[in-house]
C-alpha atoms as a PDB file:
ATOM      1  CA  UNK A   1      23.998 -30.299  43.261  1.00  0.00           C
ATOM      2  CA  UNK A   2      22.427 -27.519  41.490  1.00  0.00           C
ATOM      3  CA  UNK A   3      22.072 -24.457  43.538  1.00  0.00           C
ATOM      4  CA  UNK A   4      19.058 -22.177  42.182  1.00  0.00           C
ATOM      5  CA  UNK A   5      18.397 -18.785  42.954  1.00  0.00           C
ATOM      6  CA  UNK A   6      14.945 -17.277  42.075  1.00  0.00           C
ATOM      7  CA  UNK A   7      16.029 -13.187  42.382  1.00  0.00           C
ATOM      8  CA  UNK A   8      12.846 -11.391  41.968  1.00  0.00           C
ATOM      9  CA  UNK A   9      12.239  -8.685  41.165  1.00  0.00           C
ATOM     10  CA  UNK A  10      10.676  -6.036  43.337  1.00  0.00           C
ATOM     11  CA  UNK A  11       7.333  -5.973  41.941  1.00  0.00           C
ATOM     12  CA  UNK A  12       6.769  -8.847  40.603  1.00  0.00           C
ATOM     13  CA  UNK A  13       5.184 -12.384  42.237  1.00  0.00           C
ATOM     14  CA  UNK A  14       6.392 -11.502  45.827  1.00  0.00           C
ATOM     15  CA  UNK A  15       6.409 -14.389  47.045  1.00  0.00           C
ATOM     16  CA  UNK A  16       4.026 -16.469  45.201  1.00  0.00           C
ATOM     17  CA  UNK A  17       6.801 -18.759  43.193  1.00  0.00           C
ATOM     18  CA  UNK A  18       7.629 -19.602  46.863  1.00  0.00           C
ATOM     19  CA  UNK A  19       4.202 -20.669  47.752  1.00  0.00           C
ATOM     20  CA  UNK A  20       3.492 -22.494  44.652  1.00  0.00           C
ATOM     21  CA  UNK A  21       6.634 -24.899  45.262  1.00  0.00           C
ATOM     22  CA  UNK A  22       6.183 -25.653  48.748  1.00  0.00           C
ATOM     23  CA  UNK A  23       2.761 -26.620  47.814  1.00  0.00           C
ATOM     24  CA  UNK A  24       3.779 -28.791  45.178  1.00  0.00           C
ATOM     25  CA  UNK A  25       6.666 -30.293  47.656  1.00  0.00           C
ATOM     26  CA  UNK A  26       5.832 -34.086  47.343  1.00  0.00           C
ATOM     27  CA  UNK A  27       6.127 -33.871  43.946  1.00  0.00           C
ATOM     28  CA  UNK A  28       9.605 -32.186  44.097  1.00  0.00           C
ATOM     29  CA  UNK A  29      10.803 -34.125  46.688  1.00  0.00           C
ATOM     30  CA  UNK A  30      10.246 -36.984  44.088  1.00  0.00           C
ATOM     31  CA  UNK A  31      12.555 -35.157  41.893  1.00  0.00           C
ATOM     32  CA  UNK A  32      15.195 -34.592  44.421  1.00  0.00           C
ATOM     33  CA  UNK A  33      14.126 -30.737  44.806  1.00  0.00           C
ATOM     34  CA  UNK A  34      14.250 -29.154  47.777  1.00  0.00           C
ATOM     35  CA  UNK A  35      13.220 -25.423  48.587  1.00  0.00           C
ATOM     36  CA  UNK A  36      14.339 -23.503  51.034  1.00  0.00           C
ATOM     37  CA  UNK A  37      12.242 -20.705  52.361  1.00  0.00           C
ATOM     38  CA  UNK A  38      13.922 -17.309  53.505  1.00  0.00           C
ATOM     39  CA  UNK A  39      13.568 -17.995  57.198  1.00  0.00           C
ATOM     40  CA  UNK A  40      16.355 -20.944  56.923  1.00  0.00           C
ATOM     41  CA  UNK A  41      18.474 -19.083  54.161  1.00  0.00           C
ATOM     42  CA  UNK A  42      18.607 -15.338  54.715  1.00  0.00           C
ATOM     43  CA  UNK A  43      20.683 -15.259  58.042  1.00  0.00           C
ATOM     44  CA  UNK A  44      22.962 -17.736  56.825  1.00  0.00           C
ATOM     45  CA  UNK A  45      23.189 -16.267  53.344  1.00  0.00           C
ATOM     46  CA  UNK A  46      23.474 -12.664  55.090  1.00  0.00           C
ATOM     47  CA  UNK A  47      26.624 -13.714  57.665  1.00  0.00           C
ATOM     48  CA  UNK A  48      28.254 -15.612  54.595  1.00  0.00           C
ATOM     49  CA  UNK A  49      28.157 -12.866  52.678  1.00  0.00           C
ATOM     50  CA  UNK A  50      29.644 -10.369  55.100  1.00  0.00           C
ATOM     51  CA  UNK A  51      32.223 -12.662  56.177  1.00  0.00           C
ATOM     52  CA  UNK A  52      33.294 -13.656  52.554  1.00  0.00           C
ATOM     53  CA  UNK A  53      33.341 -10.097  51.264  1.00  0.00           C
ATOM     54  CA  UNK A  54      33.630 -10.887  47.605  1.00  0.00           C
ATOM     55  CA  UNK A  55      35.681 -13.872  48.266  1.00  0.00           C
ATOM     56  CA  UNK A  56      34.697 -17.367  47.728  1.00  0.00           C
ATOM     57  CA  UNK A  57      33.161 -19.967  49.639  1.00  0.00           C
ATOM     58  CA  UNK A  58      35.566 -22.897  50.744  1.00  0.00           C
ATOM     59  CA  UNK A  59      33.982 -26.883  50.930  1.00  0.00           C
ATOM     60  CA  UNK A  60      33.910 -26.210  54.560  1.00  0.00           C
ATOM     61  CA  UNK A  61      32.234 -23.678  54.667  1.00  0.00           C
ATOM     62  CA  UNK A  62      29.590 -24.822  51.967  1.00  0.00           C
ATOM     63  CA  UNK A  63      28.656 -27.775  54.070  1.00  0.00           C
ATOM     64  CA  UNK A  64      28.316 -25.375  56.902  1.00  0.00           C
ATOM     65  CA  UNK A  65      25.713 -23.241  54.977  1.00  0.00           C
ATOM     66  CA  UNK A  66      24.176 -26.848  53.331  1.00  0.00           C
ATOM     67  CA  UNK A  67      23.901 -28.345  56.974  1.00  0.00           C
ATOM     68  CA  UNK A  68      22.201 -25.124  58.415  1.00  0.00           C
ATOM     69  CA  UNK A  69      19.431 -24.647  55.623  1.00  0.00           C
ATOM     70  CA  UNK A  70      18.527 -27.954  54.144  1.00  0.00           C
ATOM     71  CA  UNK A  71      15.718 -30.202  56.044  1.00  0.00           C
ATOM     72  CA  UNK A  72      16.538 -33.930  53.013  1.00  0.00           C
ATOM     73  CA  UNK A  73      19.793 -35.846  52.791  1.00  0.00           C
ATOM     74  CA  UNK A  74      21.442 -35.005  49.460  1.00  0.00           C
ATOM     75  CA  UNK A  75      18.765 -33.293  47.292  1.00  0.00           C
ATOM     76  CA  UNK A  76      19.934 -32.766  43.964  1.00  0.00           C
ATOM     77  CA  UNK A  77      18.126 -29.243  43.321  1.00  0.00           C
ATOM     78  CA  UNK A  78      17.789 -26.522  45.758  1.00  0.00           C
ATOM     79  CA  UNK A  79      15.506 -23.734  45.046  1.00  0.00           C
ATOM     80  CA  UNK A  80      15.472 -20.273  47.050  1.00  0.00           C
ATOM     81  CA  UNK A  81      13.430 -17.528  45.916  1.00  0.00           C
ATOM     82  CA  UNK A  82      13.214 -14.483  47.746  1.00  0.00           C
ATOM     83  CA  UNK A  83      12.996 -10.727  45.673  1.00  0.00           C
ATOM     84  CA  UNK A  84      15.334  -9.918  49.204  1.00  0.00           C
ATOM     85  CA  UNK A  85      18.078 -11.094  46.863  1.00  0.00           C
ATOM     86  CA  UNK A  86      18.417  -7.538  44.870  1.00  0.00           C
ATOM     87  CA  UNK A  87      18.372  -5.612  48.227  1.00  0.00           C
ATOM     88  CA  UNK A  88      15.417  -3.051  49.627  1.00  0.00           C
ATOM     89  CA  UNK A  89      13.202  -1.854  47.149  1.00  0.00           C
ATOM     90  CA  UNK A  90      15.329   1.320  46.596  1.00  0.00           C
ATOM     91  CA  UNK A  91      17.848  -0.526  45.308  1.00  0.00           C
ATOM     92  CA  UNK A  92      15.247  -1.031  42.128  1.00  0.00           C
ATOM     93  CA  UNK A  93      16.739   2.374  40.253  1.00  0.00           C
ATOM     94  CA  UNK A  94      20.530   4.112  40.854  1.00  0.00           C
ATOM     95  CA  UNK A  95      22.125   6.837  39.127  1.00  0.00           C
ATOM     96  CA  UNK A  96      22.543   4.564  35.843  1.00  0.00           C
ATOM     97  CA  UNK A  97      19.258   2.888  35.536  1.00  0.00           C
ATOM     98  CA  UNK A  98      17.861  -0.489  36.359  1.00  0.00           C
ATOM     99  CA  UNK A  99      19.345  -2.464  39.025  1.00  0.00           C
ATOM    100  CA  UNK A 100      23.261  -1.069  38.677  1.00  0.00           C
ATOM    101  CA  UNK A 101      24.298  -3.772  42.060  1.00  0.00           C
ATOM    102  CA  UNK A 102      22.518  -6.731  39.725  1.00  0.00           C
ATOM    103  CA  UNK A 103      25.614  -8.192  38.773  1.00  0.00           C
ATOM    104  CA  UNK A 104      27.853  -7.673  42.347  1.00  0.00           C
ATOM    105  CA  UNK A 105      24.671  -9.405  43.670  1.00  0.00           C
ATOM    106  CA  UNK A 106      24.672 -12.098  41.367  1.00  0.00           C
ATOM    107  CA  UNK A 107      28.410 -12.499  41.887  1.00  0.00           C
ATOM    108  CA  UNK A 108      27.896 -12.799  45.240  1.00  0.00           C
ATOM    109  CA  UNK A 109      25.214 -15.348  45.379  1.00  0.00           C
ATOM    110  CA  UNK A 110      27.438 -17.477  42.890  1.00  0.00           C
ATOM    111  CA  UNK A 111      30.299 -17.509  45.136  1.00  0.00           C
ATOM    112  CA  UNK A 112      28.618 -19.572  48.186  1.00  0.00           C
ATOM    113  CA  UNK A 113      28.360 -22.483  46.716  1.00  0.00           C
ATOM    114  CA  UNK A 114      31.138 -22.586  44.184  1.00  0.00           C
ATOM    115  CA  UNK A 115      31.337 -26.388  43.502  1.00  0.00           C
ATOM    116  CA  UNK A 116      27.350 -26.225  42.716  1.00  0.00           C
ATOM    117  CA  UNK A 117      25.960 -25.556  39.561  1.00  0.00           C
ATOM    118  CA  UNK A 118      24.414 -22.508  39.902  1.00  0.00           C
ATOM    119  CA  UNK A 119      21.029 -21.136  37.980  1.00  0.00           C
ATOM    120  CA  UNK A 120      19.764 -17.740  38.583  1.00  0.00           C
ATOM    121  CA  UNK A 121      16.380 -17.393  37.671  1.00  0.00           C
ATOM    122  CA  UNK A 122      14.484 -13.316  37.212  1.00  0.00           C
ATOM    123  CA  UNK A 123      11.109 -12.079  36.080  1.00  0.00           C
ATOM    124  CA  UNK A 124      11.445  -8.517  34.578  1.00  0.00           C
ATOM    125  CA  UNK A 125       8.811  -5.952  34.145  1.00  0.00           C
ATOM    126  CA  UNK A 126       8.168  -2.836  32.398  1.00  0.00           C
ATOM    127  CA  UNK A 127       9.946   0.181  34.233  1.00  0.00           C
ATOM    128  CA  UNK A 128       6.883   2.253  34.536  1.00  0.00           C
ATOM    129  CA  UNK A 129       4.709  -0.103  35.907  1.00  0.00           C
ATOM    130  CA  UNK A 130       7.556  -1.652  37.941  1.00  0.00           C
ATOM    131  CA  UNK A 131       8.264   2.452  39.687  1.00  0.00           C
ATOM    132  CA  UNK A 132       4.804   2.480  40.174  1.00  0.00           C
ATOM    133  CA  UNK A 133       5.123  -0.439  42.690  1.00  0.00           C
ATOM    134  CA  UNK A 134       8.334   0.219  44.344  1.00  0.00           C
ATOM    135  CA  UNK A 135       7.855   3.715  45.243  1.00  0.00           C
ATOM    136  CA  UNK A 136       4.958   3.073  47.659  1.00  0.00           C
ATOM    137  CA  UNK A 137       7.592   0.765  49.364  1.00  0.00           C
ATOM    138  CA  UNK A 138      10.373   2.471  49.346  1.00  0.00           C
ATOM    139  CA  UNK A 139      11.319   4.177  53.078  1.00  0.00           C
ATOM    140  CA  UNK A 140      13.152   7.423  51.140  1.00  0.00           C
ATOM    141  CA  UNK A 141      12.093  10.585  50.749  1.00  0.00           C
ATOM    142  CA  UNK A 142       9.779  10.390  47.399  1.00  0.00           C
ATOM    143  CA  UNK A 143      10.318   9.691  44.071  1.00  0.00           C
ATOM    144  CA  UNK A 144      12.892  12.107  43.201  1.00  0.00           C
ATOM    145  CA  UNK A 145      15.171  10.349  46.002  1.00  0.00           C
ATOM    146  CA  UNK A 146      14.418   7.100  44.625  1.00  0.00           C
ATOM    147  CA  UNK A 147      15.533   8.117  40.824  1.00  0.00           C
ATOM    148  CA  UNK A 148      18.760   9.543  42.487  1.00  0.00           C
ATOM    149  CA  UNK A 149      18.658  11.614  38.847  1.00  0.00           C
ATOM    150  CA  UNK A 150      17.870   9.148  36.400  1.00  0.00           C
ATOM    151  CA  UNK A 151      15.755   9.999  34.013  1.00  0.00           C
ATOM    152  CA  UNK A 152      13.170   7.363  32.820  1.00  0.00           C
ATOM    153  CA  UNK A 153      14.530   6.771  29.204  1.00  0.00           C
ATOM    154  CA  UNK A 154      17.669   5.023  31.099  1.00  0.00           C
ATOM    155  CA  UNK A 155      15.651   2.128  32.856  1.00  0.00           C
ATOM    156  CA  UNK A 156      16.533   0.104  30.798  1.00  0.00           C
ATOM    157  CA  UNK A 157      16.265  -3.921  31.332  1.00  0.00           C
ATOM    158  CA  UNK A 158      19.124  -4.061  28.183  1.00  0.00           C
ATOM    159  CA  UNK A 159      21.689  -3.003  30.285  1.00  0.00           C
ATOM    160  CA  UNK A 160      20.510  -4.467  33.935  1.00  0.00           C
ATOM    161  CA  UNK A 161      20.492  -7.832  32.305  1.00  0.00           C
ATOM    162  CA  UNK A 162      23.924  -7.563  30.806  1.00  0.00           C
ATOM    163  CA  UNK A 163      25.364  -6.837  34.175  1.00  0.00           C
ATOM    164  CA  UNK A 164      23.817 -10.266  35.163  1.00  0.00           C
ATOM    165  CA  UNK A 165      25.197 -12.720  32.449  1.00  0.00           C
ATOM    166  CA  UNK A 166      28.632 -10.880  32.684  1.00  0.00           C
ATOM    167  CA  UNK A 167      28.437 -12.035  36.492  1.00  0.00           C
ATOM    168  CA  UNK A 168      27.057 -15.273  36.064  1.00  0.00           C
ATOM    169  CA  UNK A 169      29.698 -16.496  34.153  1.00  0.00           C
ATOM    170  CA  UNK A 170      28.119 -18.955  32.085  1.00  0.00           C
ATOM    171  CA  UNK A 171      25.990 -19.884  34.879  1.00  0.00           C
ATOM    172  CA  UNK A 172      22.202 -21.030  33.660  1.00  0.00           C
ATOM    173  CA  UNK A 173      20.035 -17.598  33.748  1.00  0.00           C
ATOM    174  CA  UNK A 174      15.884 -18.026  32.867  1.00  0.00           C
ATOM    175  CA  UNK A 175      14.246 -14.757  32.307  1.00  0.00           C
ATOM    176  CA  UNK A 176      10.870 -14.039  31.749  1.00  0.00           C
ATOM    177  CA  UNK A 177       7.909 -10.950  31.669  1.00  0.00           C
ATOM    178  CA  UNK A 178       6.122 -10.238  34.737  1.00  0.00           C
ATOM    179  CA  UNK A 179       3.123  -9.493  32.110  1.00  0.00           C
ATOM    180  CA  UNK A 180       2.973 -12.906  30.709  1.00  0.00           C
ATOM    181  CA  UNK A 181       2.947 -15.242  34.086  1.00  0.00           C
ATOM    182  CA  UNK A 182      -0.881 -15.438  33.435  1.00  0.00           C
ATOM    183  CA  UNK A 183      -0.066 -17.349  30.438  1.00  0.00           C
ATOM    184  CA  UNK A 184       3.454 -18.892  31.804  1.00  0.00           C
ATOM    185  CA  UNK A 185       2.909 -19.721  34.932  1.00  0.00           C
ATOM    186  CA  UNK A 186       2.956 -23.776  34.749  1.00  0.00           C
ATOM    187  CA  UNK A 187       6.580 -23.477  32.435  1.00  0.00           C
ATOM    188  CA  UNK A 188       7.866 -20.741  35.288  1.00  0.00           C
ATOM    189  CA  UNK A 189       7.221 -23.141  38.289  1.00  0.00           C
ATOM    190  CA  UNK A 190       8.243 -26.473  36.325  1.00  0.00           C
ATOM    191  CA  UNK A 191      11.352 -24.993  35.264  1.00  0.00           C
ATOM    192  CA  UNK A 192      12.511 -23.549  38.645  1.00  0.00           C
ATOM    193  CA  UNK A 193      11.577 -26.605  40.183  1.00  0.00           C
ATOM    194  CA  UNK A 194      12.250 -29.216  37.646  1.00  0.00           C
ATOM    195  CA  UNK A 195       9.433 -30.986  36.922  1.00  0.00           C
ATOM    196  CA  UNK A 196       8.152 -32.903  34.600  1.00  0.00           C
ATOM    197  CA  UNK A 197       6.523 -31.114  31.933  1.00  0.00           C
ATOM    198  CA  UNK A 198       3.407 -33.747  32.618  1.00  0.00           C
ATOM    199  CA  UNK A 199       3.704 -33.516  36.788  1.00  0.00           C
ATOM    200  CA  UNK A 200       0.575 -32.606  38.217  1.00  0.00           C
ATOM    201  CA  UNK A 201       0.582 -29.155  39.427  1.00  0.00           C
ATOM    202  CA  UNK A 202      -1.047 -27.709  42.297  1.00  0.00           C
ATOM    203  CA  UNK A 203      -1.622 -23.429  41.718  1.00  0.00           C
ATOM    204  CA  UNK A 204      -0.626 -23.657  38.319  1.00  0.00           C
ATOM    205  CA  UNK A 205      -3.137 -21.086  37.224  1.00  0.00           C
ATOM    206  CA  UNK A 206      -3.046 -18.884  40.196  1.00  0.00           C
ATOM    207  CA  UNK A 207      -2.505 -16.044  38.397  1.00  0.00           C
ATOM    208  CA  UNK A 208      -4.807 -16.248  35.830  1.00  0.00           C
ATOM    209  CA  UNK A 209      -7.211 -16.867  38.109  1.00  0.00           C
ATOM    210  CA  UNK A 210      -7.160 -13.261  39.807  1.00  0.00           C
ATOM    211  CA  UNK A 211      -7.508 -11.806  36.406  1.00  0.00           C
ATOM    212  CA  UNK A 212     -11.128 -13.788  35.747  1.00  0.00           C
ATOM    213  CA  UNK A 213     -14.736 -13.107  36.603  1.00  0.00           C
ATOM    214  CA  UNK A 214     -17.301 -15.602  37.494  1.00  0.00           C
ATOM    215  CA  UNK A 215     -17.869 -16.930  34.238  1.00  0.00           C
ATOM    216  CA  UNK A 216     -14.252 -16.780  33.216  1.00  0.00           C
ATOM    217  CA  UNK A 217     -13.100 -19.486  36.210  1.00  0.00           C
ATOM    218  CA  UNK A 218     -16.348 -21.212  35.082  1.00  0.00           C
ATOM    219  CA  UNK A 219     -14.701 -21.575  31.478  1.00  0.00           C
ATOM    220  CA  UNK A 220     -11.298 -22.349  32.547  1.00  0.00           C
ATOM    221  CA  UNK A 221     -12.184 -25.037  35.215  1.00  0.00           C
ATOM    222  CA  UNK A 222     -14.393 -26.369  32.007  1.00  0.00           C
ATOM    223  CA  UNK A 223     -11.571 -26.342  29.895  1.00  0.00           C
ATOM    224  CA  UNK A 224      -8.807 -27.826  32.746  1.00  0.00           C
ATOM    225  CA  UNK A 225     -10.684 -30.972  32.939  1.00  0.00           C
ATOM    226  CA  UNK A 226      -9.036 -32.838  29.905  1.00  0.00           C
ATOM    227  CA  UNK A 227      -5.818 -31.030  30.887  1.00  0.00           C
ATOM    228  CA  UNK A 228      -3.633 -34.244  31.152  1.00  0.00           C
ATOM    229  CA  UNK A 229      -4.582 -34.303  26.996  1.00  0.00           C
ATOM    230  CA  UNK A 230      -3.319 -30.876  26.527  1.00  0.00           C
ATOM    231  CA  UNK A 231       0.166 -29.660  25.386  1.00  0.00           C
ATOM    232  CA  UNK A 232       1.349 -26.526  26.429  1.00  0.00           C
ATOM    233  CA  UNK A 233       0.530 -24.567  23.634  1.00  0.00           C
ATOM    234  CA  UNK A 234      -3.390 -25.876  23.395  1.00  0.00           C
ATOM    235  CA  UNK A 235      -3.336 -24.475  27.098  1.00  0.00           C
ATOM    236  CA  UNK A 236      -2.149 -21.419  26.306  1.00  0.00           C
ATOM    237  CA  UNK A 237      -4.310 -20.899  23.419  1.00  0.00           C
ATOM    238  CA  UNK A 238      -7.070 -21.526  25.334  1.00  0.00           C
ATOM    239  CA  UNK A 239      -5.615 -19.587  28.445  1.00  0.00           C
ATOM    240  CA  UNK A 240      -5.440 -16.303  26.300  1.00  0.00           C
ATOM    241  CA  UNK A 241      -9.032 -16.960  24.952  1.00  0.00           C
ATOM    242  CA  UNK A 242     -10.374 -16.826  28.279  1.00  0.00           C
ATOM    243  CA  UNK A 243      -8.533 -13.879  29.500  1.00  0.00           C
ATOM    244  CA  UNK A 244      -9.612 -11.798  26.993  1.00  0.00           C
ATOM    245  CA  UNK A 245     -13.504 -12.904  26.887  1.00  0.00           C
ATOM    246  CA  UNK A 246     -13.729 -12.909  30.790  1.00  0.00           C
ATOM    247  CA  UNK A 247     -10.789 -10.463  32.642  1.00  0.00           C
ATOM    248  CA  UNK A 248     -12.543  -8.352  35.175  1.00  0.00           C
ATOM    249  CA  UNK A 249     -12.293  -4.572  34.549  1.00  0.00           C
ATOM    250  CA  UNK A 250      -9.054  -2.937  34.419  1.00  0.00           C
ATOM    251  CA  UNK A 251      -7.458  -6.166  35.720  1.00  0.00           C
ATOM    252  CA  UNK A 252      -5.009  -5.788  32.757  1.00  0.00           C
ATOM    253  CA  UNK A 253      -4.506  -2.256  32.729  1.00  0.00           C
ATOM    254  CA  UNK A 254      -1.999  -0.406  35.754  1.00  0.00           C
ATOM    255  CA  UNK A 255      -2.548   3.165  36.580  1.00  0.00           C
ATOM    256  CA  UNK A 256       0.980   5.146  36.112  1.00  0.00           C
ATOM    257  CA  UNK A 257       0.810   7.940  38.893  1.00  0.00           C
ATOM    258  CA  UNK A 258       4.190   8.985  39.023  1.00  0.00           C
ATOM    259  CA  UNK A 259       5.463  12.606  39.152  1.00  0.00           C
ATOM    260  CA  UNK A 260       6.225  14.413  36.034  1.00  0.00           C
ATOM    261  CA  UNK A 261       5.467  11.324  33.713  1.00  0.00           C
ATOM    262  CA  UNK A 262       2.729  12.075  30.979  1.00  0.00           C
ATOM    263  CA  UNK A 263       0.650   9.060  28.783  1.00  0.00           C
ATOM    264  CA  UNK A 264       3.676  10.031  26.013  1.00  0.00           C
ATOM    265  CA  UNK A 265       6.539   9.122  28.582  1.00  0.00           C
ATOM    266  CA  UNK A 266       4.711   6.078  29.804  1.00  0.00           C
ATOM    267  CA  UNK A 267       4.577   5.070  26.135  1.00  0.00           C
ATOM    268  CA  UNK A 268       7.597   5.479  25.335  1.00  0.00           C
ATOM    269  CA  UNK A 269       9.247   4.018  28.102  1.00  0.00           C
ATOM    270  CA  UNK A 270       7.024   0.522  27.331  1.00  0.00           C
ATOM    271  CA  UNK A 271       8.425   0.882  23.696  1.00  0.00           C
ATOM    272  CA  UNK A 272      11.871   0.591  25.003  1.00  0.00           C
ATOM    273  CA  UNK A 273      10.690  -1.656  26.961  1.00  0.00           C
ATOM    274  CA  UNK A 274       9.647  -4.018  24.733  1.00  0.00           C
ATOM    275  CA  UNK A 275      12.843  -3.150  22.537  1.00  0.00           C
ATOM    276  CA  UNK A 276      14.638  -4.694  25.310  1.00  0.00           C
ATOM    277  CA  UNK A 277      12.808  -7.772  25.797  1.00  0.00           C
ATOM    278  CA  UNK A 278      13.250  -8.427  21.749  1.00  0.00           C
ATOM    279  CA  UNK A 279      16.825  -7.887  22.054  1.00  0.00           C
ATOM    280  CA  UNK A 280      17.717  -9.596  25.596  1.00  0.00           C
ATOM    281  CA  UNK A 281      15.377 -12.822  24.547  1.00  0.00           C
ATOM    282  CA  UNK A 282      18.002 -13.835  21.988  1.00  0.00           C
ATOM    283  CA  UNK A 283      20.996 -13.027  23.874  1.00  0.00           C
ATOM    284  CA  UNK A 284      23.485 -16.062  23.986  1.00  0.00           C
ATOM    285  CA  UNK A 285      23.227 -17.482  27.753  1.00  0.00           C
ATOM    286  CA  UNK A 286      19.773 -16.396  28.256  1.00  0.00           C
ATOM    287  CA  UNK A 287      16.776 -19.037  28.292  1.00  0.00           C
ATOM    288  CA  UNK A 288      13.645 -16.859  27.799  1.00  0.00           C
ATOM    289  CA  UNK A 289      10.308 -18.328  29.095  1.00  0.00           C
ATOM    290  CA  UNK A 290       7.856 -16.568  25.809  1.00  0.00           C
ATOM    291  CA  UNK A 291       4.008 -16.863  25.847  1.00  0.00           C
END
């Protein structure tokens, strides 16, 4: 059984990854997917954890936890996918950058079900726009509380996603950028719920939908209609043409309010940024979903 574990992050699709499976659920179920939403997982997950406390899940108990949160008879892919996984959205920035609990989490997670094959699967975003979400939701005391002293040159995804494949042990990780699910969106959902790469897909341009005006969704429901004689990378050609004839205004830009940070920081923070998504995309153990 392979045991898959969509981990957010804060920030990124909420919860939409969720929605777009269970609307596709006949066709997983076909597959021998099943996905579990949090509201059969996170109380099970949450009393497992605390009773294993960095120990490891016996059979027993894994057909406990399997009994408790699955609704089919033997599925062969179970997919949870919650952004709950890396904690409250505090837990986004510590004293030495991105996501320092990343890899006791992902430890963690691997340990319930250790006779499963486990996959962790993460979107990652650019720091500044990624502090510009959190810190509306975070319950602290303000931005200084939530970067706990870090300064904004050490968010850096290189390290964060280190800290995961050192945990995961081998352990199938897909990445990809929160910036390019407009364009990815189809591959993300396929892959997390293994699909065919021909399955019909319901919501599989959700996303680029919010980003279009009138005209645009005209053009792409014109262009969708011969999609079963498309490949992926005729859709994403055409994808990206449409986006950038027909995105509303400032749908693809993000306002960076955040104390003390100046256009120069917020550029040079999406330069490292970028530095780090060259660099982790080609890191052994990594699959990395690319426009």
């Amino acid at each position: 059984m392979q045991m898959v574990f969509h981990m957010g992050v804060h920030g990124t699709d909420g919860d939409r990854l969720l929605k777009t499976l269970l609307d596709n659920k006949a066709g997983l179920q076909k597959v021998g997917t099943e996905v579990v939403p949090p509201e059969r997982h996170k109380s099970v997950f949450d009393d497992a954890l605390r009773s294993l406390n960095g120990g490891t899940a016996t059979p027993e108990m894994e057909e406990i936890m399997l009994d408790a949160i699955l609704e089919s008879d033997h599925p062969s892919r179970v997919v949870m996918s919650t952004w709950t996984f890396q904690g409250a959205p505090g837990r986004a920035v510590g004293r030495t950058g991105l996501y320092p609990k990343i890899g006791a989490r992902t430890a963690a997670l691997a340990q319930l079900f250790p006779s499963a094959q486990t996959e962790f699967f993460l979107a990652i975003r650019n720091p500044a726009t990624l502090l510009a979400e959190v810190l509306p939701q975070f319950s602290g005391n303000g931005y200084e509380d939530l970067m706990q002293g870090c300064h904004p040159l050490e968010l850096r995804w290189r390290d964060a996603i280190h800290r995961l494949l050192r945990a995961a042990q081998g352990r199938r990780v897909v990445l990809w950028c929160h910036e390019d699910v407009p364009l990815i969106w189809p591959e993300v959902v396929r892959l997390t719920g293994d699909l065919p790469h021909d399955a019909p897909l319901t919501g599989g341009t959700g996303f680029l939908q919010d980003l279009l005006d009138d005209r645009g969704m005209a053009a792409l429901t014109e262009a969708m209609t011969d999609r079963d004689q498309m490949d992926i990378f005729q859709r994403r050609r055409i994808h990206a043409d449409i986006l950038r004839d027909h995105a509303l205004p400032d749908a693809l830009d993000q306002e960076i309010d955040l104390p003390g940070w100046t256009q120069d920081l917020v550029d040079q923070v999406t330069d490292t940024y970028r530095s780090d998504v060259a660099e982790i995309a080609v890191l052994p153990g990594v699959e990395f979903i690319l426009p």
